[in-house]
N, C-alpha and C. Protein backbone atom coordinates (compact mmCIF):
# COMPACT_ATOMS: atom_id res chain seq x y z
N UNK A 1 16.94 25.76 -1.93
CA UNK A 1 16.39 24.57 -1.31
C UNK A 1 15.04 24.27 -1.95
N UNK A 2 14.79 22.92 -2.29
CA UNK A 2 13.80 22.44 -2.66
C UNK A 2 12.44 22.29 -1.78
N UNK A 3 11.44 22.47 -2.16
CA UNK A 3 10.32 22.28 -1.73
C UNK A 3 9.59 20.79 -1.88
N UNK A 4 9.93 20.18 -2.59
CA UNK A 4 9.45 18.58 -2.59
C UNK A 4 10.75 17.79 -1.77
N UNK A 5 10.32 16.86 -1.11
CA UNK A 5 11.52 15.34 -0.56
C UNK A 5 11.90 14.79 -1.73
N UNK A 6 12.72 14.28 -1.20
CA UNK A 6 13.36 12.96 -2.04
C UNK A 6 11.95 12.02 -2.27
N UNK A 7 11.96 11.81 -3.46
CA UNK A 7 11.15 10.32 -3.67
C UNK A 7 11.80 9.19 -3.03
N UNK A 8 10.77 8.59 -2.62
CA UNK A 8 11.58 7.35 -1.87
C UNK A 8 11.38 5.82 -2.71
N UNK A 9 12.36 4.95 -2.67
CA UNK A 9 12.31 3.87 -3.00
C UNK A 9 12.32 3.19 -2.71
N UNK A 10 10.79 1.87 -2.76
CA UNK A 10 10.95 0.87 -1.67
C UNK A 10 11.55 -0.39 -2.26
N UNK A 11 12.33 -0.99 -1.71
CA UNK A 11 12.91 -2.11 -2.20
C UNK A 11 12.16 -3.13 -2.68
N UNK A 12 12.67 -4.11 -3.48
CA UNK A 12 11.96 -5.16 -4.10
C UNK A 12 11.24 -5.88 -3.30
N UNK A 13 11.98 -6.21 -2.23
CA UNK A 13 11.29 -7.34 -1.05
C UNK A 13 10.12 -6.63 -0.42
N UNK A 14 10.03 -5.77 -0.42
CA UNK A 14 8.61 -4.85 0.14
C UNK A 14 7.73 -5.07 -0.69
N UNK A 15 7.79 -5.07 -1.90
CA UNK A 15 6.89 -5.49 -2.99
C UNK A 15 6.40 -6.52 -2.60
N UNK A 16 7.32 -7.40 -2.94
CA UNK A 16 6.87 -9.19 -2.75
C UNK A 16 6.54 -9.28 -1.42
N UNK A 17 6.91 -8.79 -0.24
CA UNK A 17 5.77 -8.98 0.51
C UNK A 17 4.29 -8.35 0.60
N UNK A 18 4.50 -7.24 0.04
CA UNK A 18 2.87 -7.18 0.03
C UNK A 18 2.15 -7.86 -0.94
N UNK A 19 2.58 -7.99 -1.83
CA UNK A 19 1.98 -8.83 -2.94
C UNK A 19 1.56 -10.42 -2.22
N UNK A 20 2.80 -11.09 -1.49
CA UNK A 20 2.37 -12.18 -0.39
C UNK A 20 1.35 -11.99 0.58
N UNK A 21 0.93 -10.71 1.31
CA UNK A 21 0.06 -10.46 1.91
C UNK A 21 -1.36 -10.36 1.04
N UNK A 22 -1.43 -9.76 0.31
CA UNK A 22 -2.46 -9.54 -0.32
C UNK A 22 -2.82 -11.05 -1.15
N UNK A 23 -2.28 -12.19 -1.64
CA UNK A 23 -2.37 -13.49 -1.96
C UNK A 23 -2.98 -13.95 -0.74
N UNK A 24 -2.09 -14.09 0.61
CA UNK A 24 -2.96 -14.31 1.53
C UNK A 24 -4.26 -14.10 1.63
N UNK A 25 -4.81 -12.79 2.14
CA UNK A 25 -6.10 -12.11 2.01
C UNK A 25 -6.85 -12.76 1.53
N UNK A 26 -6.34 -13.09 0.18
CA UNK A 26 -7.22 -13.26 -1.46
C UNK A 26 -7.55 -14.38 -0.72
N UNK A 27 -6.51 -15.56 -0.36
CA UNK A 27 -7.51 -16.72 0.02
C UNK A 27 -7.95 -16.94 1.16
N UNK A 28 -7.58 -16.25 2.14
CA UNK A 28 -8.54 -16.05 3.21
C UNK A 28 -9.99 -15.80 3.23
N UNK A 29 -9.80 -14.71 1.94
CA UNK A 29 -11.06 -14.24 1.55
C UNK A 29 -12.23 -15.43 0.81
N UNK A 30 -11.63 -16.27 0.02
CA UNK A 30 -12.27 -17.31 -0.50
C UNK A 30 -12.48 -18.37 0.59
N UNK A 31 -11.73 -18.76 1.23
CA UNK A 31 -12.24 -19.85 2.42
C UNK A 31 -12.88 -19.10 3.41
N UNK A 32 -12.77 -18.42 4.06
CA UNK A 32 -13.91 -17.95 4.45
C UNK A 32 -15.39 -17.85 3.95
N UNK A 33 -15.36 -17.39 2.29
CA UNK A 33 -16.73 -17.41 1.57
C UNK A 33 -17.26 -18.84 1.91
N UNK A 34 -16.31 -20.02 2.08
CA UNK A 34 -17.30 -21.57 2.28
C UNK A 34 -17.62 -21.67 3.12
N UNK A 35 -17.98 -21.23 4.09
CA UNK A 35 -18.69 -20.96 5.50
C UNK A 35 -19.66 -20.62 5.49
N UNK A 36 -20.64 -20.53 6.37
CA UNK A 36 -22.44 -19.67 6.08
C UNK A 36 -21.99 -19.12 8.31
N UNK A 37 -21.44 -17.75 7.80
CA UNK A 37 -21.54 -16.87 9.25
C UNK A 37 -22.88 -16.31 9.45
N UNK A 38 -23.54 -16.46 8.88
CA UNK A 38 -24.72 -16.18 8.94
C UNK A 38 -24.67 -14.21 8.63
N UNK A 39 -24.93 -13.66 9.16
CA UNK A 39 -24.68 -12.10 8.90
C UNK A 39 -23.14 -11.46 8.48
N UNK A 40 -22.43 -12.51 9.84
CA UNK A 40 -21.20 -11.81 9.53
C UNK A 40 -20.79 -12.11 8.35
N UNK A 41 -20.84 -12.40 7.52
CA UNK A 41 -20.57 -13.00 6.39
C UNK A 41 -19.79 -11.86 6.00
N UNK A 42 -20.92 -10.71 5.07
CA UNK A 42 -20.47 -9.30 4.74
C UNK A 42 -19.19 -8.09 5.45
N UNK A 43 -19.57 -8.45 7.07
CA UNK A 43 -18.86 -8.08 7.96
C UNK A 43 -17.39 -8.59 7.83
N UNK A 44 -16.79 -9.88 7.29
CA UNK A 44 -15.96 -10.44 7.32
C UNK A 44 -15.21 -9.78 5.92
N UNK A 45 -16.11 -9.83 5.13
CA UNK A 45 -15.74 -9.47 3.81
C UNK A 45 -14.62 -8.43 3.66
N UNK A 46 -16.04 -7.40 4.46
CA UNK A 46 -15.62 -5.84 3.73
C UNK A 46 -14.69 -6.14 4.93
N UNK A 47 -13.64 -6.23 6.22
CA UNK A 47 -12.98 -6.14 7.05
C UNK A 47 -11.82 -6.63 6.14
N UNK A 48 -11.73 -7.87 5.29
CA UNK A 48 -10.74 -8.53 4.59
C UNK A 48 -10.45 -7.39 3.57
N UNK A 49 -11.49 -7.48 3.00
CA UNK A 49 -11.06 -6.37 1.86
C UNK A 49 -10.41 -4.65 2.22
N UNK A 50 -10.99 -3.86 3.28
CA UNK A 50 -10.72 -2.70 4.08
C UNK A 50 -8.83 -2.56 4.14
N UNK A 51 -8.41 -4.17 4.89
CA UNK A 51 -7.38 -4.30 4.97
C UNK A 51 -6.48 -4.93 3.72
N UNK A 52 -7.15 -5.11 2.80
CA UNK A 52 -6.33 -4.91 1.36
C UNK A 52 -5.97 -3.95 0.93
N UNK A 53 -6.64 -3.06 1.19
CA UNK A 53 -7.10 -1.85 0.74
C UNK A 53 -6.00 -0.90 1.14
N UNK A 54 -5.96 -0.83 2.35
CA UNK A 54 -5.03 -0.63 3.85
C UNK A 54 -3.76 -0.83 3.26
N UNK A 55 -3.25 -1.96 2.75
CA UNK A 55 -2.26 -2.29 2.37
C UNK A 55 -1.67 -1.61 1.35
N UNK A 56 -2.59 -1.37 0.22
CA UNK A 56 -2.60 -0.94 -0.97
C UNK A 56 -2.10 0.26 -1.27
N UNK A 57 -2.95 1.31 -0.52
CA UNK A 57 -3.22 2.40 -0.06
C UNK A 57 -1.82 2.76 0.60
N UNK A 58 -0.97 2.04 1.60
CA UNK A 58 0.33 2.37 1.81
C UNK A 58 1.56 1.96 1.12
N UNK A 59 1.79 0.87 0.60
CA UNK A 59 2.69 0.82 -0.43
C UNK A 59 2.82 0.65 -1.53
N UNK A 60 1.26 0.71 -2.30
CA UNK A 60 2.02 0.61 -3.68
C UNK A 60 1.02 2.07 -4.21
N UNK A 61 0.75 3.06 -3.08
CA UNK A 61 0.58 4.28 -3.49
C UNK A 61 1.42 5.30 -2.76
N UNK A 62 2.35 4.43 -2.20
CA UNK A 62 3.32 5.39 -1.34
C UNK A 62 2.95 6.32 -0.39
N UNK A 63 1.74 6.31 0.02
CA UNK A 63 1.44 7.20 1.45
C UNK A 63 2.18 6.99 2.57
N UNK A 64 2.79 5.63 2.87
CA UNK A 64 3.48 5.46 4.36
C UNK A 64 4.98 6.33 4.04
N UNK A 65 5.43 6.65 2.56
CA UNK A 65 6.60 7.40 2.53
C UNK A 65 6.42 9.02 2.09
N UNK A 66 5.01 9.28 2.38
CA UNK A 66 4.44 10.49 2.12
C UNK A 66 4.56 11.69 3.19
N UNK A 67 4.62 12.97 2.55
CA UNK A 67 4.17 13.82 4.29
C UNK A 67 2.82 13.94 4.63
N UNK A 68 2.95 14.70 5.59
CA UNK A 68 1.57 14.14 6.85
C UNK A 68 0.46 14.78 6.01
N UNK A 69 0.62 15.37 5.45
CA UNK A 69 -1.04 16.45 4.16
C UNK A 69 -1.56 14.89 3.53
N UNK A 70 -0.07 14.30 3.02
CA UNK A 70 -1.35 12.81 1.91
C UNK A 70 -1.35 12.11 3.02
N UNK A 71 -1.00 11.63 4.42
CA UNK A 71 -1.72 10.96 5.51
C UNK A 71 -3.12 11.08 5.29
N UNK A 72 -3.16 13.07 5.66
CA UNK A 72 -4.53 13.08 6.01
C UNK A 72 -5.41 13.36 4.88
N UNK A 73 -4.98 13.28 3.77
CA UNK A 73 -5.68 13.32 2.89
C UNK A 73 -6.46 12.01 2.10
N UNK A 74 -5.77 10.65 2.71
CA UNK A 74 -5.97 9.23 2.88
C UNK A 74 -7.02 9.19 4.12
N UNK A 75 -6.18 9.29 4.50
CA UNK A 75 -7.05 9.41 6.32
C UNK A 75 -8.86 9.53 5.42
N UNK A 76 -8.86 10.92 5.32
CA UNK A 76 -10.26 11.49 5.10
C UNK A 76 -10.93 10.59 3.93
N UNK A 77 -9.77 10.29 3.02
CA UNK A 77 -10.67 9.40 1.72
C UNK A 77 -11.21 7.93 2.59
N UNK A 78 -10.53 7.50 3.60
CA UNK A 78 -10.87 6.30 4.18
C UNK A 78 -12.46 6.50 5.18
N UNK A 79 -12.01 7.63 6.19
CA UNK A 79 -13.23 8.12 6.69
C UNK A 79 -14.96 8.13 5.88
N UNK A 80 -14.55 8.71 4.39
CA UNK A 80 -15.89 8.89 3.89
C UNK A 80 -16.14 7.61 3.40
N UNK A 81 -15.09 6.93 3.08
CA UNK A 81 -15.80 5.73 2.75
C UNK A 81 -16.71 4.75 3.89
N UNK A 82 -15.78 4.86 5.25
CA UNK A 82 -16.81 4.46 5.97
C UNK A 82 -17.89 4.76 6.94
N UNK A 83 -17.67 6.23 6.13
CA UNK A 83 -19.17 6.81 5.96
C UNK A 83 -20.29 6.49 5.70
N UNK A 84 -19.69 6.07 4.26
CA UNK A 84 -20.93 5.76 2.83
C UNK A 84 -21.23 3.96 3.50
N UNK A 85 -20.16 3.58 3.66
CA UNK A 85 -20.29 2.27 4.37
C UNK A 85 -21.68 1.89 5.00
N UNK A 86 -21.01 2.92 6.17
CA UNK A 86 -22.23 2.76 7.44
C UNK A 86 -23.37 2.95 6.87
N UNK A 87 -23.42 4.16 6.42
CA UNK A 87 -25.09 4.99 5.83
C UNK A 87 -25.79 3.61 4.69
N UNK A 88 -25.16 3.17 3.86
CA UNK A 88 -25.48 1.99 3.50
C UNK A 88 -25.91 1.27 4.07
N UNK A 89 -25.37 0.34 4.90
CA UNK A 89 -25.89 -0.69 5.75
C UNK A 89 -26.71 -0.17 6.20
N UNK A 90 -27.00 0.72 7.26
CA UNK A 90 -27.84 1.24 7.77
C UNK A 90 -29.50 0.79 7.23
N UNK A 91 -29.34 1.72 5.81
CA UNK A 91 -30.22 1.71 4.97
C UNK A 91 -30.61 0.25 4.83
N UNK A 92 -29.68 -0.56 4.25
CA UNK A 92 -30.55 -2.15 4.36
C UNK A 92 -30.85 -2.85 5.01
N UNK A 93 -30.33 -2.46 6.62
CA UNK A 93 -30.25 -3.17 7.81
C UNK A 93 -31.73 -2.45 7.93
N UNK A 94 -32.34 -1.54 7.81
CA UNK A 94 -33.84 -0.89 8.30
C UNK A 94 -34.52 -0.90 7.33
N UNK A 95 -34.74 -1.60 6.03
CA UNK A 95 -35.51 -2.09 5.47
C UNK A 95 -37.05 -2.95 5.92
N UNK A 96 -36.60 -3.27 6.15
CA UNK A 96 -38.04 -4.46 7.10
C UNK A 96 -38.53 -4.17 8.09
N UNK A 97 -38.25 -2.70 8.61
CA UNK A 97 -39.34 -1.99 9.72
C UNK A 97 -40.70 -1.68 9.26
N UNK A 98 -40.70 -1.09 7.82
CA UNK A 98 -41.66 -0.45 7.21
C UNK A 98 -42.31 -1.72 6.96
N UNK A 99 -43.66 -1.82 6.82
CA UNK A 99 -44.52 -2.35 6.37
C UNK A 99 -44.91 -2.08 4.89
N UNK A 100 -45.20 -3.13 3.61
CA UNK A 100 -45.20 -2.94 2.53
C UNK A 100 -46.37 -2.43 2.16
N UNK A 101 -46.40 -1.27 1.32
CA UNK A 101 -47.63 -0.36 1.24
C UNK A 101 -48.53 -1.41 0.62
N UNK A 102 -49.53 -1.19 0.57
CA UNK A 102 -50.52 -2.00 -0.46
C UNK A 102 -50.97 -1.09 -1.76
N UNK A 103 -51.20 -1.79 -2.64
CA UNK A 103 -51.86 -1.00 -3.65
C UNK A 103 -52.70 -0.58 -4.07
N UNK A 104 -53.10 0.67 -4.47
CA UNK A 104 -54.27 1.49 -4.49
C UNK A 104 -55.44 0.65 -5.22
């Protein structure tokens, strides 16, 4: 008995729909940019893009036909990213507490 599954094969139409989803996105993503949300702007972005990503990440890297180790091994690559995410923002969102030093 084998130790790897069957590779799985997703049909053509799974393709073309994500590829339709992700076209979507794309121009969601652009009409939205003609708007001024004022902050959310970024917020909107990275949420559009997250869920491209999302998409990406399950079928055309095959994790949704994966076992549960590359779940969580996705899982965790997604986690640190919105890690680095947060800790980012963070960082530019608390920019303008500090007062600008003056020069010696």
């Amino acid at each position: 008995m084998s130790d790897h599954a069957e590779p799985h094969i997703a049909p053509l139409k799974t393709y073309l729909n994500v590829f339709a989803a992700l076209m979507v996105l794309t121009v969601l993503t652009v009409w939205v940019a003609l708007f001024d949300l004022g902050p959310f702007n970024v917020v909107v972005a990275v949420t559009i893009a997250t869920v491209k990503a999302y998409i990406v990440i399950l079928y055309f890297m095959h994790v949704k036909y994966s076992a549960k180790i590359i779940w969580l091994t996705a899982a965790a690559g997604f986690v640190w990213f919105i890690l680095m995410l947060a800790l980012t923002l963070a960082d530019f969102a608390t920019r303008g507490w500090l007062p600008i030093p003056e020069p010696w």
